[in-house]
C-alpha atoms as a PDB file:
ATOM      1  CA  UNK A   1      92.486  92.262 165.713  1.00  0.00           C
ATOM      2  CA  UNK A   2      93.009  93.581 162.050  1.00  0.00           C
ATOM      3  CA  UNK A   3      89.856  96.584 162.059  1.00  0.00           C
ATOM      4  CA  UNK A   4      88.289  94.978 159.129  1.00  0.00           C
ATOM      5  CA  UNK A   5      87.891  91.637 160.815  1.00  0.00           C
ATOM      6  CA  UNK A   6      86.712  93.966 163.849  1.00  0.00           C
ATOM      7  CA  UNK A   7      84.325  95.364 161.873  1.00  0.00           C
ATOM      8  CA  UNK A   8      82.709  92.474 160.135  1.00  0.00           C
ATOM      9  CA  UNK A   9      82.135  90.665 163.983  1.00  0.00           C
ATOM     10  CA  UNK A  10      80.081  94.196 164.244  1.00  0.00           C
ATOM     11  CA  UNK A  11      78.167  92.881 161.420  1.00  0.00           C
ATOM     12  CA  UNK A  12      79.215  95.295 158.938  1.00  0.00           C
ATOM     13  CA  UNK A  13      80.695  94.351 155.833  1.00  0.00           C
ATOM     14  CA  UNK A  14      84.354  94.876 154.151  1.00  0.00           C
ATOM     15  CA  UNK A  15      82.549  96.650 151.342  1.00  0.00           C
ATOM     16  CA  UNK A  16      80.981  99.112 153.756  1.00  0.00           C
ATOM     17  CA  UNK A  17      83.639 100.142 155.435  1.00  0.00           C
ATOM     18  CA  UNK A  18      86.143 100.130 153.105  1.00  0.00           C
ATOM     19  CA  UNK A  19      83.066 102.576 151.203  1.00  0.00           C
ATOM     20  CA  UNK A  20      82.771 104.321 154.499  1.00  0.00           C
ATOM     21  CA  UNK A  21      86.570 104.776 154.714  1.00  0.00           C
ATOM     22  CA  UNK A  22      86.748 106.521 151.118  1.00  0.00           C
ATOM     23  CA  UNK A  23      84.292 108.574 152.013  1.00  0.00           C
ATOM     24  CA  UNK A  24      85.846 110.572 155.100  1.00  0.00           C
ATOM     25  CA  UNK A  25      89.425 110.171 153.193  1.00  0.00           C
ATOM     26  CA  UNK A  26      88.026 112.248 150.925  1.00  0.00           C
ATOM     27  CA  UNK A  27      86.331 114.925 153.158  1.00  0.00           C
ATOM     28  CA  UNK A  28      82.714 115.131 151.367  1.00  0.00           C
ATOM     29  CA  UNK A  29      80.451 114.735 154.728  1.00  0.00           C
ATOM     30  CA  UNK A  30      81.065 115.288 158.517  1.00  0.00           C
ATOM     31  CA  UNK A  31      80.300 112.225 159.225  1.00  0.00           C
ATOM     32  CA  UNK A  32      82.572 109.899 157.356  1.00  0.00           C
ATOM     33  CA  UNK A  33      85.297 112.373 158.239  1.00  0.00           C
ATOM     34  CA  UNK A  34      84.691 111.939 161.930  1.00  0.00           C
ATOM     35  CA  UNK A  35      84.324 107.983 161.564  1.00  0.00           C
ATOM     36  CA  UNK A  36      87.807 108.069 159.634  1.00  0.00           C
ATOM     37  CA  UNK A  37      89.563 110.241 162.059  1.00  0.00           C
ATOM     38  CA  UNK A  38      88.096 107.574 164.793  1.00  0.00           C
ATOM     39  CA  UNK A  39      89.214 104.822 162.892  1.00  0.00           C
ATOM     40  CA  UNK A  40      92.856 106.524 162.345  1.00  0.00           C
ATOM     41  CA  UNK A  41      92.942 107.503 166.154  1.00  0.00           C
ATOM     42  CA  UNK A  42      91.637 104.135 167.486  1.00  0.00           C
ATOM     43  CA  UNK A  43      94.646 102.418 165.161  1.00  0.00           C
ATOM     44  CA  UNK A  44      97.355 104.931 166.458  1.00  0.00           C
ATOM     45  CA  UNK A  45      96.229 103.961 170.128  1.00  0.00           C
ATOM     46  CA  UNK A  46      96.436 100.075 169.537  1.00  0.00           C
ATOM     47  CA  UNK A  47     100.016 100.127 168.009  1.00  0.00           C
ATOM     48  CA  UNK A  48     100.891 102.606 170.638  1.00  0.00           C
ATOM     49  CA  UNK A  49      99.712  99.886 173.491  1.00  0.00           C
ATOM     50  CA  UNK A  50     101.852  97.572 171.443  1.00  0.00           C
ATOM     51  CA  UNK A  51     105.103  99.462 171.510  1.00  0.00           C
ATOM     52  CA  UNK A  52     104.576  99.782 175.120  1.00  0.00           C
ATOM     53  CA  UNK A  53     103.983  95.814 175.309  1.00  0.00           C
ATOM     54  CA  UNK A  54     106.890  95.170 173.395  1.00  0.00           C
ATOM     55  CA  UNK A  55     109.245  97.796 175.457  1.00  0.00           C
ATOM     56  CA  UNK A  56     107.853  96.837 178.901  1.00  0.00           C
ATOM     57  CA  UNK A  57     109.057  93.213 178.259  1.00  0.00           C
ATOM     58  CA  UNK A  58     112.072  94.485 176.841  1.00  0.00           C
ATOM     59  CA  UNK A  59     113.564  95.400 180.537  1.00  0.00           C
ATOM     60  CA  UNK A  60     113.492  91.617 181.344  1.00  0.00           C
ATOM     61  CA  UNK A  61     114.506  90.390 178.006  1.00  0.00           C
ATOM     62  CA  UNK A  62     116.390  91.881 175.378  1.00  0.00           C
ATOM     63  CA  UNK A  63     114.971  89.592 171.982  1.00  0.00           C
ATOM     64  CA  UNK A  64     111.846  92.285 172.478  1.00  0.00           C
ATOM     65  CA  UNK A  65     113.780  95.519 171.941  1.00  0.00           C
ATOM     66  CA  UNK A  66     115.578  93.476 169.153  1.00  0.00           C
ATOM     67  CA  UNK A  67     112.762  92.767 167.453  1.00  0.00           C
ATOM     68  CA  UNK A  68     111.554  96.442 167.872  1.00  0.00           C
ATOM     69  CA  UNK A  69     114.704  97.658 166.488  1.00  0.00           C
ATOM     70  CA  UNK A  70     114.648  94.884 163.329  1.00  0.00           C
ATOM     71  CA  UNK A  71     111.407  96.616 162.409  1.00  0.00           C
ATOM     72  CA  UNK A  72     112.293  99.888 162.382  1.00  0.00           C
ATOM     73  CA  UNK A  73     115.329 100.106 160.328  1.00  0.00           C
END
């Protein structure tokens, strides 16, 4: 799930966190720069379950590494 939709299940809006996200990008206040680096690490973690997804099928069919490759190039 894309993190803004994520976010606005939590009840928080687009606005907010796209605010929120500014705000630790920028490095102003410990706080904002701790929820972006969460943000940032949770995102790195989902794509990396992904790649493993995507290579883990790829041993029983090759049209996963395919697509893998397609995306990278």
């Amino acid at each position: 799930m894309p993190w803004l939709h994520a976010v606005t299940c939590a009840g928080v809006t687009s606005t907010t966190i796209m605010n929120w996200m500014k705000k630790g990008r920028t490095g102003k206040d410990a706080a904002y720069i701790a929820f972006f680096d969460a943000v940032k690490a949770a995102q790195s973690e989902y794509v990396e379950s992904c790649l493993v997804g995507i290579k883990t099928h790829g041993l029983d069919s090759w049209q996963a590494m395919a697509w893998l490759l397609e995306r990278m190039h």
